[in-house]
C-alpha atoms as a PDB file:
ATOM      1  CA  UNK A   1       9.422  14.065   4.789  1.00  0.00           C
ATOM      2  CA  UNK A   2       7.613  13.757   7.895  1.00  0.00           C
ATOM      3  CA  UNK A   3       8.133  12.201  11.170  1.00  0.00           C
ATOM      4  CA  UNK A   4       7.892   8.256  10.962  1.00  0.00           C
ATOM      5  CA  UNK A   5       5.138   8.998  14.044  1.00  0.00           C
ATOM      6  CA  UNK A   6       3.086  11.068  11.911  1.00  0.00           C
ATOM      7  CA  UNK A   7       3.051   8.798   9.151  1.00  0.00           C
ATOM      8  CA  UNK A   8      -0.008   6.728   8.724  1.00  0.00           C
ATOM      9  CA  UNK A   9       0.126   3.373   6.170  1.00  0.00           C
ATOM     10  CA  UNK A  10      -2.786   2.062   5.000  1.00  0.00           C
ATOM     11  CA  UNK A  11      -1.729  -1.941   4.359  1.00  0.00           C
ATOM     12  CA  UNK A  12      -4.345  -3.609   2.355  1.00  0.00           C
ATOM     13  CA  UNK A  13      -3.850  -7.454   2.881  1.00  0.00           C
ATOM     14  CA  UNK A  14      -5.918 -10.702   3.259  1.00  0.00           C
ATOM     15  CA  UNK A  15      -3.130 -12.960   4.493  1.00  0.00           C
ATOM     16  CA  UNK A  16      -2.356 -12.444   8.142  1.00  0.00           C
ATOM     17  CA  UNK A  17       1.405 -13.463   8.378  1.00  0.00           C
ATOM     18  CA  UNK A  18       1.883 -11.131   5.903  1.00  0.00           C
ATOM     19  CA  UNK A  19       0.345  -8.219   7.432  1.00  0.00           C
ATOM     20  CA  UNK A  20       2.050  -9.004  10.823  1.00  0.00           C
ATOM     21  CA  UNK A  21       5.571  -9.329   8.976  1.00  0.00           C
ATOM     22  CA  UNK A  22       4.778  -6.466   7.449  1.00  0.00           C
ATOM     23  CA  UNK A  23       3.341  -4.370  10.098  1.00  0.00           C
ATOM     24  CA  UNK A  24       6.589  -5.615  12.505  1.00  0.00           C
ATOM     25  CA  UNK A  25       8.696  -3.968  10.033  1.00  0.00           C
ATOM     26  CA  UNK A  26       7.244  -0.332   9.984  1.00  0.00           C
ATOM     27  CA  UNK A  27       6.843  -0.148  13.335  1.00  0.00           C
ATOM     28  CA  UNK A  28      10.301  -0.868  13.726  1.00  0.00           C
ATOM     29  CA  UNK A  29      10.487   2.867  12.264  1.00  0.00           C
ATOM     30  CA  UNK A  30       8.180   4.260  14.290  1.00  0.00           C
ATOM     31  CA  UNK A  31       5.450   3.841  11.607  1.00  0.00           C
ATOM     32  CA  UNK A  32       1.805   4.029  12.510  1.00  0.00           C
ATOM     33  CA  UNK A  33       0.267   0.783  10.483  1.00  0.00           C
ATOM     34  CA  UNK A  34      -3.657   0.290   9.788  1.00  0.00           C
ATOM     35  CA  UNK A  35      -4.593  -2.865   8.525  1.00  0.00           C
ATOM     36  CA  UNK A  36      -7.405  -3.314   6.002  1.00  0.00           C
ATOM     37  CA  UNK A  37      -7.880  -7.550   5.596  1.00  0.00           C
ATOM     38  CA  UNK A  38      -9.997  -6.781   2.846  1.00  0.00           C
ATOM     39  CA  UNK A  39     -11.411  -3.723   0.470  1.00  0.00           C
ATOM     40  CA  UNK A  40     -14.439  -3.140   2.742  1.00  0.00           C
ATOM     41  CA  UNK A  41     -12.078  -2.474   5.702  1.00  0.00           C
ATOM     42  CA  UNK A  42      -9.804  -0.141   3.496  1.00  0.00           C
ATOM     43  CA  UNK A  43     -13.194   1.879   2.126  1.00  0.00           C
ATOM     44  CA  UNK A  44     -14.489   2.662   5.679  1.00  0.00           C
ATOM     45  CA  UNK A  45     -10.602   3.339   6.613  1.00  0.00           C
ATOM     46  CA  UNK A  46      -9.979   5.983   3.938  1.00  0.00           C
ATOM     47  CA  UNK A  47     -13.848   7.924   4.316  1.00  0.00           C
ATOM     48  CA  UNK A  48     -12.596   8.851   7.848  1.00  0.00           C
ATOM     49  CA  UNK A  49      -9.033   9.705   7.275  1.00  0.00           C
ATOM     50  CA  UNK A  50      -6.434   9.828   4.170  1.00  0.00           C
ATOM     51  CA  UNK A  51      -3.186   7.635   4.742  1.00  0.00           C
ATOM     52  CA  UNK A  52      -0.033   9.116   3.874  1.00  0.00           C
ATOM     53  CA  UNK A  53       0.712   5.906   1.312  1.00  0.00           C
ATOM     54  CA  UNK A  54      -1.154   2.746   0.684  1.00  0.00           C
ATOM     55  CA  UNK A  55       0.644  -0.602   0.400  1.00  0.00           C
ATOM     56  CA  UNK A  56      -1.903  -2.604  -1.676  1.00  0.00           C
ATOM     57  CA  UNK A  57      -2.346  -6.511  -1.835  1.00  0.00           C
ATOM     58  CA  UNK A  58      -3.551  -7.249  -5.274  1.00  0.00           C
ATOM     59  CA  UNK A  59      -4.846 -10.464  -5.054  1.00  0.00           C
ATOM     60  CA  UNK A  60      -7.738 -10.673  -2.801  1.00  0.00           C
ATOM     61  CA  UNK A  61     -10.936 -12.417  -2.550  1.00  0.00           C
ATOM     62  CA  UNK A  62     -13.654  -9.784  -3.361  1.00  0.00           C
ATOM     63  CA  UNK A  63     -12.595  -6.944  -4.540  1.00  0.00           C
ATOM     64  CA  UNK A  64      -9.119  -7.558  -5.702  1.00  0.00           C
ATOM     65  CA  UNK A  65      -6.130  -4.782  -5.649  1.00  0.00           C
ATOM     66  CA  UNK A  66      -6.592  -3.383  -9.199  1.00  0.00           C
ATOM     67  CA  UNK A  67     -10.369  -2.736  -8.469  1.00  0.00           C
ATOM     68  CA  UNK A  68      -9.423  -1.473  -5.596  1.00  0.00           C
ATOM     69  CA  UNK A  69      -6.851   0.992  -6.784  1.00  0.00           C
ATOM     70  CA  UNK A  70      -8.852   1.955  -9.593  1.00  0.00           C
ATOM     71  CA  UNK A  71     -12.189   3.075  -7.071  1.00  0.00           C
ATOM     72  CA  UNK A  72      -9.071   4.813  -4.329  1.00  0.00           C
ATOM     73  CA  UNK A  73      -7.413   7.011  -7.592  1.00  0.00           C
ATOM     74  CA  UNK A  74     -11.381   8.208  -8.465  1.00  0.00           C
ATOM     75  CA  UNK A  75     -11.516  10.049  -5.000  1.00  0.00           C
ATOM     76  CA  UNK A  76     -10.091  13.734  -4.637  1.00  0.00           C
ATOM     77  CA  UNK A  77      -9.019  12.632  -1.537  1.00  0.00           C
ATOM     78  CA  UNK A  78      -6.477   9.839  -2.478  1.00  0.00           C
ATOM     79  CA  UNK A  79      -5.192  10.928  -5.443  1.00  0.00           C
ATOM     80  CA  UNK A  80      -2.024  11.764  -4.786  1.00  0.00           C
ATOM     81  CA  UNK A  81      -1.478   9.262  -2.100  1.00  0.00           C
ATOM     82  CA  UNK A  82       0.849   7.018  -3.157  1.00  0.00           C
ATOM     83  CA  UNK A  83      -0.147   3.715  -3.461  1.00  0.00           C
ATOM     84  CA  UNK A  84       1.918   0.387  -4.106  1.00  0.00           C
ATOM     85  CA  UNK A  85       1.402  -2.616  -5.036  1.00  0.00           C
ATOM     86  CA  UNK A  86       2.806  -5.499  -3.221  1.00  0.00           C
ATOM     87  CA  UNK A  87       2.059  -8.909  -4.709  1.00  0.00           C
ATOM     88  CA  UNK A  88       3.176 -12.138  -5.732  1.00  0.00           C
ATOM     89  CA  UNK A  89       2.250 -11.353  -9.824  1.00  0.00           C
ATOM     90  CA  UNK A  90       5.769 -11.566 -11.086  1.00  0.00           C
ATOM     91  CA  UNK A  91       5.196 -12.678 -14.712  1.00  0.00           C
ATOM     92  CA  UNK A  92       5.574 -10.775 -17.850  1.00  0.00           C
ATOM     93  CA  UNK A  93       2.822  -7.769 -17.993  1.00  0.00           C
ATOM     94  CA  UNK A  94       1.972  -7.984 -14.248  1.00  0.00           C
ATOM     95  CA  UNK A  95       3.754  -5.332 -13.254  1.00  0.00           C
ATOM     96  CA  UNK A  96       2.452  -2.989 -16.358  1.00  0.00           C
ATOM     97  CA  UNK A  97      -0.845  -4.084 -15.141  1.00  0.00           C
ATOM     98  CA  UNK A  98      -0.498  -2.691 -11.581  1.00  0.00           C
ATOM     99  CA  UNK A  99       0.536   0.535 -13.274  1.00  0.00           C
ATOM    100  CA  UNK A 100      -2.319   1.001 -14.956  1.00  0.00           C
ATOM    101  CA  UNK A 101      -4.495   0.251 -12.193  1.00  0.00           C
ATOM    102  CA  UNK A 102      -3.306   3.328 -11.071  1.00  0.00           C
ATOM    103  CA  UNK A 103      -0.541   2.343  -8.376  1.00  0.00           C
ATOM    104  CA  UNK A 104       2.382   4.106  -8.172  1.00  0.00           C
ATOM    105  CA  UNK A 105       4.980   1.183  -7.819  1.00  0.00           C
ATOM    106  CA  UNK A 106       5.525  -2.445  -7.133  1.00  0.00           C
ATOM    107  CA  UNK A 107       7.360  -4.805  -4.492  1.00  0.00           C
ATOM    108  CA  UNK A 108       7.416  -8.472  -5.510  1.00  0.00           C
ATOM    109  CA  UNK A 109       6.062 -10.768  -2.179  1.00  0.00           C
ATOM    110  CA  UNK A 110       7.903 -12.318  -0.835  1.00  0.00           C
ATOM    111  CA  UNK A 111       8.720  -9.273   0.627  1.00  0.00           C
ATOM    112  CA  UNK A 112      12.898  -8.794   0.996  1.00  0.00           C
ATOM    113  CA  UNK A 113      13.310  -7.665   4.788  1.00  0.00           C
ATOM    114  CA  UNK A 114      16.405  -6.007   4.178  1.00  0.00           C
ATOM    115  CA  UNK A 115      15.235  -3.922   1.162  1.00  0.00           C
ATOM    116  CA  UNK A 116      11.346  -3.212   2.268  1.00  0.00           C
ATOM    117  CA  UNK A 117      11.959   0.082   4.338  1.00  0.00           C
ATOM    118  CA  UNK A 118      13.597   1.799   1.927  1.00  0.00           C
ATOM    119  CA  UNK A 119      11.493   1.033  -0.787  1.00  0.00           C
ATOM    120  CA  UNK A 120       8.419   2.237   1.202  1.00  0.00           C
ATOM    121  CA  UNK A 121      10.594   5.619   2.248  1.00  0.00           C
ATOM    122  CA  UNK A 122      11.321   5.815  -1.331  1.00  0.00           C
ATOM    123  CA  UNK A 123       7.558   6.236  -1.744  1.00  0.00           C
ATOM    124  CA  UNK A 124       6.684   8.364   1.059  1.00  0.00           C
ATOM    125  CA  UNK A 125       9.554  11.339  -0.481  1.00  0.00           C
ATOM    126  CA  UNK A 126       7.678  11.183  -3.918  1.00  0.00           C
ATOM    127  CA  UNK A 127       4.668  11.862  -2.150  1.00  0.00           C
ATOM    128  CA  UNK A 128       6.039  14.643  -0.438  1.00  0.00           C
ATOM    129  CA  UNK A 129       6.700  16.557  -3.577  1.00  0.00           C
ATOM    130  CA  UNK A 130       3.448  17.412  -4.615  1.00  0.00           C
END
């Protein structure tokens, strides 16, 4: 896997506490973090440069996550980027749903601290095998 500091994360989120909790956190690691508040941000973020993973808010005004997900997994350029979905849809089917949207996996908001950073290095190994 490489370097935290050569890591990029694209984190697609509309709600700013989260993205500062969860930008806090990676950093921590030595992360680099880009935040996208909204699809149009992530679009002009990813025709300029490919992210190493993409944590993915799925409900967003606009374009939500699965629409979003759907468009990123069309481009040659993103298709093996990993991309998870981190959301508050926690009821039966939700999680299927994300799946089919195209992401690769799924971390239930609110967000456990202690757990987080290893389920996002999780992520970045599978990427690493392709």
């Amino acid at each position: 896997m490489k370097a935290p500091d050569n890591v990029y994360i694209l984190h697609i989120e509309d709600n700013s506490e989260n993205r500062l909790l969860v930008r806090r956190l990676l950093e921590s690691r030595g992360f680099n973090v880009i935040d996208a508040e909204n699809a149009t941000e992530a679009m002009d973020f990813v025709a300029g440069q490919t992210p190493d993973i993409i944590l993915m808010d799925i409900n967003m005004p606009g374009v939500d996550g699965y629409t979003l997900t759907s468009y990123f997994r069309t481009s040659p350029s993103l298709r093996r980027v990993p991309i998870v979905a981190i959301t508050a849809n926690v009821m039966k089917g939700d999680r299927e749903r994300t799946l089919e949207a195209g992401c690769d996996g799924y971390i239930e908001k609110p967000i456990d601290v202690d757990t987080f950073l290893d389920q996002v290095a999780h992520f970045l190994s599978i990427s690493t095998q392709f």
